[in-house]
PDB file of N, CA and C in Angstrom:
ATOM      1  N   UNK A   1      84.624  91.556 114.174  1.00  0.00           N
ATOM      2  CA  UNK A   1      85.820  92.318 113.845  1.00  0.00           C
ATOM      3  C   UNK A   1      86.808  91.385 113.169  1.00  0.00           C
ATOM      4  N   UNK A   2      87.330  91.684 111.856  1.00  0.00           N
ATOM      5  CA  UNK A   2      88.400  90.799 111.565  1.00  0.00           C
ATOM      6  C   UNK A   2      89.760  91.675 111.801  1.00  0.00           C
ATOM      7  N   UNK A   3      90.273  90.489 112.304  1.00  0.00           N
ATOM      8  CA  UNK A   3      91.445  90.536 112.969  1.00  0.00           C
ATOM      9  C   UNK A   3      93.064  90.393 111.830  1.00  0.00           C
ATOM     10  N   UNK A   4      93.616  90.556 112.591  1.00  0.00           N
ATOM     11  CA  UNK A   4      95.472  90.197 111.167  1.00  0.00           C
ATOM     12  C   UNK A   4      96.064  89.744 112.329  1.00  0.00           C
ATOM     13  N   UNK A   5      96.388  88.328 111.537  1.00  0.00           N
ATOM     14  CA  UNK A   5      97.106  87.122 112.000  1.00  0.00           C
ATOM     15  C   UNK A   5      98.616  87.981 112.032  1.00  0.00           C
ATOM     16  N   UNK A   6      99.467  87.657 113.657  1.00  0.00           N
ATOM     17  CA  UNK A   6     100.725  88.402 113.111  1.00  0.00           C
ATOM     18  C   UNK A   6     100.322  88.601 114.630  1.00  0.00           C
ATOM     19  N   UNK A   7     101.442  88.878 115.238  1.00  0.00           N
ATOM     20  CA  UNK A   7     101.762  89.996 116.738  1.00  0.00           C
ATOM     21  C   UNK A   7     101.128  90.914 116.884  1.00  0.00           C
ATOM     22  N   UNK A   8     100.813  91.834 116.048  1.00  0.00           N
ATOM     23  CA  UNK A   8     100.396  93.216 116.168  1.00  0.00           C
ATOM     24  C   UNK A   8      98.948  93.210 115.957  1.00  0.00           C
ATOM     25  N   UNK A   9      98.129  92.239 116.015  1.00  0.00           N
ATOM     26  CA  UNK A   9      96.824  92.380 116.064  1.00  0.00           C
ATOM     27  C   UNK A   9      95.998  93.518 115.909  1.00  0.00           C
ATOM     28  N   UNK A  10      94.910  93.978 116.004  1.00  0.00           N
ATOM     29  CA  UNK A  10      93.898  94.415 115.671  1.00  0.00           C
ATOM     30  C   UNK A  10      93.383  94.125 113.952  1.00  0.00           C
ATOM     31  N   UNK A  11      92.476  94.990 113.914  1.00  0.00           N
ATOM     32  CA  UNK A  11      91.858  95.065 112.609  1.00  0.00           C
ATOM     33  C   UNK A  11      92.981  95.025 111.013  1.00  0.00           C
ATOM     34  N   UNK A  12      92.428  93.959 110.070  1.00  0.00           N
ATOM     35  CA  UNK A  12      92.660  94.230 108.943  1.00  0.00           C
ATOM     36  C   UNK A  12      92.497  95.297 107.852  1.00  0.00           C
ATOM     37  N   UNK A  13      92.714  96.728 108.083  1.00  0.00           N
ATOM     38  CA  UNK A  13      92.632  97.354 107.373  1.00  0.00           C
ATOM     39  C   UNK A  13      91.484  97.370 105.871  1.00  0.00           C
ATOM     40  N   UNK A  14      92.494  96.380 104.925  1.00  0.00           N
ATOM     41  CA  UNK A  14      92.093  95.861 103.847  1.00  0.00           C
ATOM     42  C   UNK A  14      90.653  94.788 103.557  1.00  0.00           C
ATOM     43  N   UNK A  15      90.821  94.426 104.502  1.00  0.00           N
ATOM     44  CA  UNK A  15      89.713  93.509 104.592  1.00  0.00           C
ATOM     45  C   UNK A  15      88.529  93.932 105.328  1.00  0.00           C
ATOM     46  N   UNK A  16      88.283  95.273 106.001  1.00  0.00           N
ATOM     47  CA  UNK A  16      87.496  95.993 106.647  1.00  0.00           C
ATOM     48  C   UNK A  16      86.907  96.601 104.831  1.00  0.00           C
ATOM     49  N   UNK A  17      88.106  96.991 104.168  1.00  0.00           N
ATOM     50  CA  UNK A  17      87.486  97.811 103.124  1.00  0.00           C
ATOM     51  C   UNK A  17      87.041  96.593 102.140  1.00  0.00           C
ATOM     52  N   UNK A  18      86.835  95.736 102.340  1.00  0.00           N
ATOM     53  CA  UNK A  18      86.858  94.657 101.514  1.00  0.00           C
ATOM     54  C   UNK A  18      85.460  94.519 101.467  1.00  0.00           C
ATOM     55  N   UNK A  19      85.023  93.581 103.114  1.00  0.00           N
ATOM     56  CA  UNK A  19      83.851  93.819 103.866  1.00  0.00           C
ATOM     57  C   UNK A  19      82.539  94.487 103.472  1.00  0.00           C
ATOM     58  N   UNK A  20      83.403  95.733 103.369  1.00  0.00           N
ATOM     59  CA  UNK A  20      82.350  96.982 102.749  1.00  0.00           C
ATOM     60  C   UNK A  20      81.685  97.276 101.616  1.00  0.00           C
ATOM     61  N   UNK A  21      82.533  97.110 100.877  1.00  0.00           N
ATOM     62  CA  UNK A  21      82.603  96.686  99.737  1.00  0.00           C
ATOM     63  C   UNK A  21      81.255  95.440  99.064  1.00  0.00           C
ATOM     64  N   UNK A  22      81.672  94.348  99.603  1.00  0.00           N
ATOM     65  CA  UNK A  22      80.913  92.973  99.526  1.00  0.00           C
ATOM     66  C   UNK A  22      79.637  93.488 100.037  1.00  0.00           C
ATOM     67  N   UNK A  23      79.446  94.389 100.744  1.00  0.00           N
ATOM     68  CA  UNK A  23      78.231  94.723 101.304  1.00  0.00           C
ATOM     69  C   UNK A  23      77.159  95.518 100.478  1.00  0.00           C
ATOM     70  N   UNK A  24      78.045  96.630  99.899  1.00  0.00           N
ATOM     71  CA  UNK A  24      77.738  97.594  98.986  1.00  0.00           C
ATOM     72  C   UNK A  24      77.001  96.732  97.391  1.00  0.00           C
ATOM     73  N   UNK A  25      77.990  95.738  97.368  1.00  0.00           N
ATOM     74  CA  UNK A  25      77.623  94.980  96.269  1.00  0.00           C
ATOM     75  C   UNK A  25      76.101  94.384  96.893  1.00  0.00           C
ATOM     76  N   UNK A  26      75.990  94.035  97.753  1.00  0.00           N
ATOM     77  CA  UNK A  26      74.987  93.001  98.240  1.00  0.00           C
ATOM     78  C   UNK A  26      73.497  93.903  98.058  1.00  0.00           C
ATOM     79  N   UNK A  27      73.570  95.142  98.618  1.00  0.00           N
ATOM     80  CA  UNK A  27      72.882  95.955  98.515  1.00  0.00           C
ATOM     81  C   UNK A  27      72.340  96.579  97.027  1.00  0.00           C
ATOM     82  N   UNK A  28      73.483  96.482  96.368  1.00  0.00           N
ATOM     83  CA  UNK A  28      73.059  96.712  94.940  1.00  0.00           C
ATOM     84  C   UNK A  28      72.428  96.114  94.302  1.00  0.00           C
ATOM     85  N   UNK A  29      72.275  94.649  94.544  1.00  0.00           N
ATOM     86  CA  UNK A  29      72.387  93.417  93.786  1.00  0.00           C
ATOM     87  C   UNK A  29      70.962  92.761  94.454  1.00  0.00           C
ATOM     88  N   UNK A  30      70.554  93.131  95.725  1.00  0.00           N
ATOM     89  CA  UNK A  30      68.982  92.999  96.156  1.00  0.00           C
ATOM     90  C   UNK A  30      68.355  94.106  95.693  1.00  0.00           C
ATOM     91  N   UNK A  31      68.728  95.336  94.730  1.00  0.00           N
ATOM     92  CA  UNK A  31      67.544  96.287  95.093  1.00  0.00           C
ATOM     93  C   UNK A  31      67.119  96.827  93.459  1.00  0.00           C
ATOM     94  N   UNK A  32      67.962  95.487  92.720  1.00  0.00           N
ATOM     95  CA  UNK A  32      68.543  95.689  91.152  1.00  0.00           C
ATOM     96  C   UNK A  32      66.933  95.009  90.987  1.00  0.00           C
ATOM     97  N   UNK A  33      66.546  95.489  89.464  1.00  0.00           N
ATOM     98  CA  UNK A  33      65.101  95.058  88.757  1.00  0.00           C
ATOM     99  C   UNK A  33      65.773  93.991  88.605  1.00  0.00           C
ATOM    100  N   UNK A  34      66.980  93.423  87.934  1.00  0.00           N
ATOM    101  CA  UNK A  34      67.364  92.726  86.554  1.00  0.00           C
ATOM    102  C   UNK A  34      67.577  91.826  87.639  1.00  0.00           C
ATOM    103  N   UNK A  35      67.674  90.717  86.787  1.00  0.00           N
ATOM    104  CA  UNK A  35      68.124  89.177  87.611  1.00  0.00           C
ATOM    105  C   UNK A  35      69.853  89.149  88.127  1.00  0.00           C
ATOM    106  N   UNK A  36      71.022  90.130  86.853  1.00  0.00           N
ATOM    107  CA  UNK A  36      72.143  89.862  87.478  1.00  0.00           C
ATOM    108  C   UNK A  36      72.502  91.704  87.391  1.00  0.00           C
ATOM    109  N   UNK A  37      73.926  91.896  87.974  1.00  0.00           N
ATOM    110  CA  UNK A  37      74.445  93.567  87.929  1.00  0.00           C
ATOM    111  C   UNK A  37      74.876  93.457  86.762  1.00  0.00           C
ATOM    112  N   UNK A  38      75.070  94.479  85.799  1.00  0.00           N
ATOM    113  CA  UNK A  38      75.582  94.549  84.972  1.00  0.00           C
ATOM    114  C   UNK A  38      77.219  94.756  84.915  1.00  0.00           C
ATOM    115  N   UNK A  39      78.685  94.672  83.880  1.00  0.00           N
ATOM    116  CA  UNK A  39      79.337  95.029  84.533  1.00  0.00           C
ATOM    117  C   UNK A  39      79.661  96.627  84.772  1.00  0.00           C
ATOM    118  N   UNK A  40      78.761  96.961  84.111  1.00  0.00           N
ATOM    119  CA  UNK A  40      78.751  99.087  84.529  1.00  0.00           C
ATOM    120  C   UNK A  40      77.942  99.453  85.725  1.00  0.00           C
ATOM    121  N   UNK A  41      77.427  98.476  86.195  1.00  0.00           N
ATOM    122  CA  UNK A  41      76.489  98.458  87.439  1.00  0.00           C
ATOM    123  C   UNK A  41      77.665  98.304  88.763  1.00  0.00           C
ATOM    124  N   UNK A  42      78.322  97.103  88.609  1.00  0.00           N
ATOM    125  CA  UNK A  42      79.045  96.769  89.674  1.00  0.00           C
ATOM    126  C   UNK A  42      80.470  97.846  89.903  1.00  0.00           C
ATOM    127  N   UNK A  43      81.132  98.052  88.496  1.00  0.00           N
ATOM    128  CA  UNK A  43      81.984  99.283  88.639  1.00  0.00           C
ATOM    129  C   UNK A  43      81.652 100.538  89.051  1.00  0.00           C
ATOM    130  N   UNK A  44      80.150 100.579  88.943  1.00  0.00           N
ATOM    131  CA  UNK A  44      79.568 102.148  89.582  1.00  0.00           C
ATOM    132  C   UNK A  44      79.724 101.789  90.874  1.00  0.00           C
ATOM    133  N   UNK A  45      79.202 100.815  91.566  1.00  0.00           N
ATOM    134  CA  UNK A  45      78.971 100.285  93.020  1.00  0.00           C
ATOM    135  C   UNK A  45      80.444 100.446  93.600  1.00  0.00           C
ATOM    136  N   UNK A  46      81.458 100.037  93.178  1.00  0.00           N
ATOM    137  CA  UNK A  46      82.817  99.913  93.830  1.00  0.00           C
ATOM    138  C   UNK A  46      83.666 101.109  93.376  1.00  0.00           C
ATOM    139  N   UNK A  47      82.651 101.675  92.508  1.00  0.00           N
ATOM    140  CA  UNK A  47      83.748 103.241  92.535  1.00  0.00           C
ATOM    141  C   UNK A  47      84.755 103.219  91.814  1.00  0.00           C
ATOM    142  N   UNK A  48      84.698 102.063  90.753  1.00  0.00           N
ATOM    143  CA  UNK A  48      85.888 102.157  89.665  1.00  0.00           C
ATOM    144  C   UNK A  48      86.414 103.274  88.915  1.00  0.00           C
ATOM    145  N   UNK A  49      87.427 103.709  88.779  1.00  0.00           N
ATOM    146  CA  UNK A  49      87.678 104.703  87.791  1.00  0.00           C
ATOM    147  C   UNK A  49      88.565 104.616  86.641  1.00  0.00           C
ATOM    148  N   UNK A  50      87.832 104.330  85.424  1.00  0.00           N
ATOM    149  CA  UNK A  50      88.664 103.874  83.964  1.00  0.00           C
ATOM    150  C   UNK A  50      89.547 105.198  83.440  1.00  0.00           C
ATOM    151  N   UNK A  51      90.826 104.571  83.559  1.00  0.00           N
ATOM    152  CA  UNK A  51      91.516 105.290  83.034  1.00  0.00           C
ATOM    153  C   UNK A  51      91.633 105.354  81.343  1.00  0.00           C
ATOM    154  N   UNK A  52      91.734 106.827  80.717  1.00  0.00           N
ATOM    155  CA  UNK A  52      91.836 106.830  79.627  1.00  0.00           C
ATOM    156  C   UNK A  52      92.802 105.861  78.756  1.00  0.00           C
ATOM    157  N   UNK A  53      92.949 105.523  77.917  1.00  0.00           N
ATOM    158  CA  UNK A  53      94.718 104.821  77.236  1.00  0.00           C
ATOM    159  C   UNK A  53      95.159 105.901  76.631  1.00  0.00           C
ATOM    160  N   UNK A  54      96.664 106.264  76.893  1.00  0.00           N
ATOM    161  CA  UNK A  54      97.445 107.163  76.530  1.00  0.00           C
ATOM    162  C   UNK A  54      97.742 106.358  74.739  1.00  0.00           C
ATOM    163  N   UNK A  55      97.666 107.618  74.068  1.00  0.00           N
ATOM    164  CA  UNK A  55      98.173 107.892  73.059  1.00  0.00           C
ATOM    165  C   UNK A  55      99.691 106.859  72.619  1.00  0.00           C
ATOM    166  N   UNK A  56     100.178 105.839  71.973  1.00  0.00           N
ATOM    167  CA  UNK A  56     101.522 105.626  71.973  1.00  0.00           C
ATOM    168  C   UNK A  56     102.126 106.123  71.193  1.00  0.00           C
ATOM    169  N   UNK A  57     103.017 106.453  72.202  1.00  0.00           N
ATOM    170  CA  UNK A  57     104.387 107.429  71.698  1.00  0.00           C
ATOM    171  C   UNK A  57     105.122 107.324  70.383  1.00  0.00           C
ATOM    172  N   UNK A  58     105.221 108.117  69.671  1.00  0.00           N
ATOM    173  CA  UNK A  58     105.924 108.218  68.443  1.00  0.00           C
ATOM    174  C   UNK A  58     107.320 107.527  68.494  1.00  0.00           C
ATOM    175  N   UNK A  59     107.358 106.497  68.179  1.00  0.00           N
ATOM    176  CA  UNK A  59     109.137 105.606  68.186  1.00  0.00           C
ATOM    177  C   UNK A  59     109.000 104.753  66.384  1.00  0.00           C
ATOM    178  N   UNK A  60     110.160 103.658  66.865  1.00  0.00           N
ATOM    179  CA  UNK A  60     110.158 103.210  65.526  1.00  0.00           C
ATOM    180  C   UNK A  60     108.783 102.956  64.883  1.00  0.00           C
ATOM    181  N   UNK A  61     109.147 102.566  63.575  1.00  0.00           N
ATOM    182  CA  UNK A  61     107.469 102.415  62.577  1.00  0.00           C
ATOM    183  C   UNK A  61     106.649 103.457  63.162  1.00  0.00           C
ATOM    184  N   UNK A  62     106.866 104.601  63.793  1.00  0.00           N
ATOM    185  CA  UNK A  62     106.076 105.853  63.619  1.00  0.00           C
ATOM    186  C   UNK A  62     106.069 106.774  62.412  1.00  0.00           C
ATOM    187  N   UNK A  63     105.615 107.549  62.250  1.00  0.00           N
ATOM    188  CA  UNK A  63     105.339 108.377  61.219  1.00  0.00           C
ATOM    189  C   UNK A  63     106.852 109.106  60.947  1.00  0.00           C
ATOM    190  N   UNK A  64     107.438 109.572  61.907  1.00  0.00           N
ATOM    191  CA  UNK A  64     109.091 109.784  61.765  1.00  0.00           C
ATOM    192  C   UNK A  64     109.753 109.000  62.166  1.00  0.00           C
ATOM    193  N   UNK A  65     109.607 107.804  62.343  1.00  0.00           N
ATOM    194  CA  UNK A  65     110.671 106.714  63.059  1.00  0.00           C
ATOM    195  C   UNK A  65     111.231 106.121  61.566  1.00  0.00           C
TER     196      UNK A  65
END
């Protein structure tokens, strides 16, 4: 069990999800053909989610600026 240094002891939250994580990877990464994860391999594994890039906003040196 990891613990949080501090008075209020018990479990680290963050580091429980951390843990898991490192594990998930570990699992991926023994059961992979290829020698390493790819990085679309490891973002699938941890559940990344790429955000689109917004459009930038029409200001100066825009088309009406």
């Amino acid at each position: 069990m990891v613990s949080r240094r501090g008075p209020s002891g018990g479990p680290d939250p963050v580091a429980l999800i951390e843990i898991d994580l490192y594990g998930e990877l570990m699992i991926a990464a023994s059961s992979a053909a290829e020698e390493r994860l790819s990085t679309d391999r490891i973002d699938e594994v941890l559940r990344v989610v790429r955000r689109q890039r917004a459009e930038p906003a029409e200001g100066p040196g825009g088309p009406e600026g």
